[in-house]
N, C-alpha and C. Protein backbone atom coordinates (compact mmCIF):
# COMPACT_ATOMS: atom_id res chain seq x y z
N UNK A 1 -19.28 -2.03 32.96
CA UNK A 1 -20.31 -2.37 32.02
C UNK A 1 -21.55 -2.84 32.79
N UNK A 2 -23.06 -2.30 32.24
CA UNK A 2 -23.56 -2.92 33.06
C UNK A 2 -24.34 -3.80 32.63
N UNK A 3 -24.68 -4.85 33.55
CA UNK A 3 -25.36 -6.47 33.76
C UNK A 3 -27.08 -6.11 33.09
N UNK A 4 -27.52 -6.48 32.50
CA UNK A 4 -29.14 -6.38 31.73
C UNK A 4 -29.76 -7.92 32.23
N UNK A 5 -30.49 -8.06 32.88
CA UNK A 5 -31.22 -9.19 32.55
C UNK A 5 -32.32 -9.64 31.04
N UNK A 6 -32.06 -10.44 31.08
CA UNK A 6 -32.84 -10.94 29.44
C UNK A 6 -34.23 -10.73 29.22
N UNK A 7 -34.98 -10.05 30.03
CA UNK A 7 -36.39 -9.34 29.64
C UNK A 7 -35.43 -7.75 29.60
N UNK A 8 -34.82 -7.40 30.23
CA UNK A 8 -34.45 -5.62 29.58
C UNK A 8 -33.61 -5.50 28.50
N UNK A 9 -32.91 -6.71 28.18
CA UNK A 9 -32.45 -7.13 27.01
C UNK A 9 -33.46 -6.99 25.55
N UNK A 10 -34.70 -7.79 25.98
CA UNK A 10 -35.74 -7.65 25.04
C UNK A 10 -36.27 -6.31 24.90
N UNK A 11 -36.70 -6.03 26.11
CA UNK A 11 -37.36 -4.40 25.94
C UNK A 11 -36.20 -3.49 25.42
N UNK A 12 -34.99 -3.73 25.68
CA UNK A 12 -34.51 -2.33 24.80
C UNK A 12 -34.08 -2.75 23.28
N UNK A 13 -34.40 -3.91 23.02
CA UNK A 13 -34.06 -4.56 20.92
C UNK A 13 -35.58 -3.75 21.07
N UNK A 14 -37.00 -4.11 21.43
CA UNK A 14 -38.34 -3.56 21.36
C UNK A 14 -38.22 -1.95 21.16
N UNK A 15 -37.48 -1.30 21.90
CA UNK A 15 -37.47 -0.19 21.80
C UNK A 15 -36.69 0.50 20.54
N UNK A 16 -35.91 -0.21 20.54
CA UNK A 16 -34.64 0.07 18.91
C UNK A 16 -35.34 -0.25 18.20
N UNK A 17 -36.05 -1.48 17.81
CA UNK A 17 -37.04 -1.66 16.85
C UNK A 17 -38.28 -0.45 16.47
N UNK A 18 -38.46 0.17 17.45
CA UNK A 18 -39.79 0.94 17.49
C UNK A 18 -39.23 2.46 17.18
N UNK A 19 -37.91 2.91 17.60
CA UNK A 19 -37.10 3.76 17.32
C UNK A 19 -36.71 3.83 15.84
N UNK A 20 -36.29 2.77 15.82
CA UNK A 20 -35.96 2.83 13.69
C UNK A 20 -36.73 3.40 13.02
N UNK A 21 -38.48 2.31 13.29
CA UNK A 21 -39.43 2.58 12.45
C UNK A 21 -40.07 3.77 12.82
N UNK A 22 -39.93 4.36 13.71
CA UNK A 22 -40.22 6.05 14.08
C UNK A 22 -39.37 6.95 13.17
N UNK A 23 -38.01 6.40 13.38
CA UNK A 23 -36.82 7.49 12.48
C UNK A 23 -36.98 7.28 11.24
N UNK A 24 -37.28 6.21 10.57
CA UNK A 24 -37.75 5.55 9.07
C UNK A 24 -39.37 6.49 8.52
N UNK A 25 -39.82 6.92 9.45
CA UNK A 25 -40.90 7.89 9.16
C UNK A 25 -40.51 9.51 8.99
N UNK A 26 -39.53 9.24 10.21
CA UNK A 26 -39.59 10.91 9.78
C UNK A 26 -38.81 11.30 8.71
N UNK A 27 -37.98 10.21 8.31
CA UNK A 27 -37.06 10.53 6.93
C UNK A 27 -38.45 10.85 5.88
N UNK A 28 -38.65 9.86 5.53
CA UNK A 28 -39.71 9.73 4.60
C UNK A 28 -40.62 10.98 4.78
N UNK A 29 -41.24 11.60 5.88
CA UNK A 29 -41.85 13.02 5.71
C UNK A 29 -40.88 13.98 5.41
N UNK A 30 -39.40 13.85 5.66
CA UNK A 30 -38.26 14.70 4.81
C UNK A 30 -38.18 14.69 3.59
N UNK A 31 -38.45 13.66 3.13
CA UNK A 31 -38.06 13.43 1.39
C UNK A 31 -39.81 14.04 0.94
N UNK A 32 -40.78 13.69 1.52
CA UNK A 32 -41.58 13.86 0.73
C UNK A 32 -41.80 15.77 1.01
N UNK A 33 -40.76 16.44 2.00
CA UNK A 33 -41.16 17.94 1.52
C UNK A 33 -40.00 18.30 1.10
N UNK A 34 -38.74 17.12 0.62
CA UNK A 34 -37.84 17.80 -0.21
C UNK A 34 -36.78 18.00 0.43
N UNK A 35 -36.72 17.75 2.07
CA UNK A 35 -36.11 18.28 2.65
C UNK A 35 -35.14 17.09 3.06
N UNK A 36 -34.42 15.97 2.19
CA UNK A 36 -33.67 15.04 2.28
C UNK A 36 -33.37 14.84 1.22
N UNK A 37 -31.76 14.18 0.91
CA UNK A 37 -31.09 14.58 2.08
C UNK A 37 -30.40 15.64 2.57
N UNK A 38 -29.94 15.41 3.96
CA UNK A 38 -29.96 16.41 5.15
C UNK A 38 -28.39 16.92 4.34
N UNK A 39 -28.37 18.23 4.82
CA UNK A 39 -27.08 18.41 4.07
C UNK A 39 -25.96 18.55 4.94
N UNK A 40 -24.70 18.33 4.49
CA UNK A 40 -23.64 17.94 5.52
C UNK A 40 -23.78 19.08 6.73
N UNK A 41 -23.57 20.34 5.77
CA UNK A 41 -22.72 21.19 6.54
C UNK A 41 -24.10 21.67 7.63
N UNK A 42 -25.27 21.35 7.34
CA UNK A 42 -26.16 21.52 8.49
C UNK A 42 -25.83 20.51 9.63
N UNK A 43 -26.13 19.39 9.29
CA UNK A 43 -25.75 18.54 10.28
C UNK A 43 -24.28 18.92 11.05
N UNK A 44 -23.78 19.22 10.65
CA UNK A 44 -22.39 19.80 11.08
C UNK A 44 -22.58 20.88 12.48
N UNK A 45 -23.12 21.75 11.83
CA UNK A 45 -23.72 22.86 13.11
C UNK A 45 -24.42 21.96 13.87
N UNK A 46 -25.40 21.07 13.52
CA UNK A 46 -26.33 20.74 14.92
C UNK A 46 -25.58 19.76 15.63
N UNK A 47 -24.45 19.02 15.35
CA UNK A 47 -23.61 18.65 16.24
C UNK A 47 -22.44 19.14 16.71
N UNK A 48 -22.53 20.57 16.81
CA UNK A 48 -21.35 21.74 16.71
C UNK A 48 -20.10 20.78 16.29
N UNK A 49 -20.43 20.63 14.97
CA UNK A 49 -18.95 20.55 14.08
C UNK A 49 -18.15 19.28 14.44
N UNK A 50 -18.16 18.75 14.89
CA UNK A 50 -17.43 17.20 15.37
C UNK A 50 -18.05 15.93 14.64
N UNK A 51 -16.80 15.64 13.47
CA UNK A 51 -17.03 14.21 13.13
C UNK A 51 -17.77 13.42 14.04
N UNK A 52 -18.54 12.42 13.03
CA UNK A 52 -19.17 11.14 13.55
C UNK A 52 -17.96 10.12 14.07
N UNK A 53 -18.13 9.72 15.52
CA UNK A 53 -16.70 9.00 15.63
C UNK A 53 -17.64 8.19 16.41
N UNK A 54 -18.93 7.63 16.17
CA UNK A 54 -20.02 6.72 16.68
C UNK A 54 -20.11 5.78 15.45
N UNK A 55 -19.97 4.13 15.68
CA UNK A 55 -20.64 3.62 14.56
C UNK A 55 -21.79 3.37 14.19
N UNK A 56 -21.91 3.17 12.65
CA UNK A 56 -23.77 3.13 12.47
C UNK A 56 -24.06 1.74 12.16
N UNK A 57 -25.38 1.66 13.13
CA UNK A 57 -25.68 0.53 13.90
C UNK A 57 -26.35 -0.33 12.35
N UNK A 58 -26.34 -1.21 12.25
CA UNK A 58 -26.65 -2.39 11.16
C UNK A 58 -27.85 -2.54 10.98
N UNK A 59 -29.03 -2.70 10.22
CA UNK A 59 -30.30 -2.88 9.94
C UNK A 59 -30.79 -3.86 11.24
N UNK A 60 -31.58 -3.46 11.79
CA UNK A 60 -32.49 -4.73 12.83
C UNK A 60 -32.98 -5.86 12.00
């Protein structure tokens, strides 16, 4: 596992933070051309077919 000191600690919550509200946009330009939500069996192909066996990470 590796050791982070507590400023790269901060910069990568900064970066998850800034990541959300990036991914929180592009949903929202999905819905507003209709194109959300994503439908399974697409998502399926773009991760060639393998369950989600990652957990989903909790609101910041």
């Amino acid at each position: 596992m590796a050791t982070l000191t507590n400023e790269q600690i901060e910069a990568k919550k900064q970066q998850l933070k800034q990541l959300a509200v990036e991914a929180e946009k592009l949903k929202n330009e999905l819905i507003e051309a209709g194109a959300w939500p994503l439908d399974e069996d697409d998502l399926d192909k773009v991760d060639g077919g393998f369950p989600r066996t990652s957990p989903v990470l909790p609101p910041l």
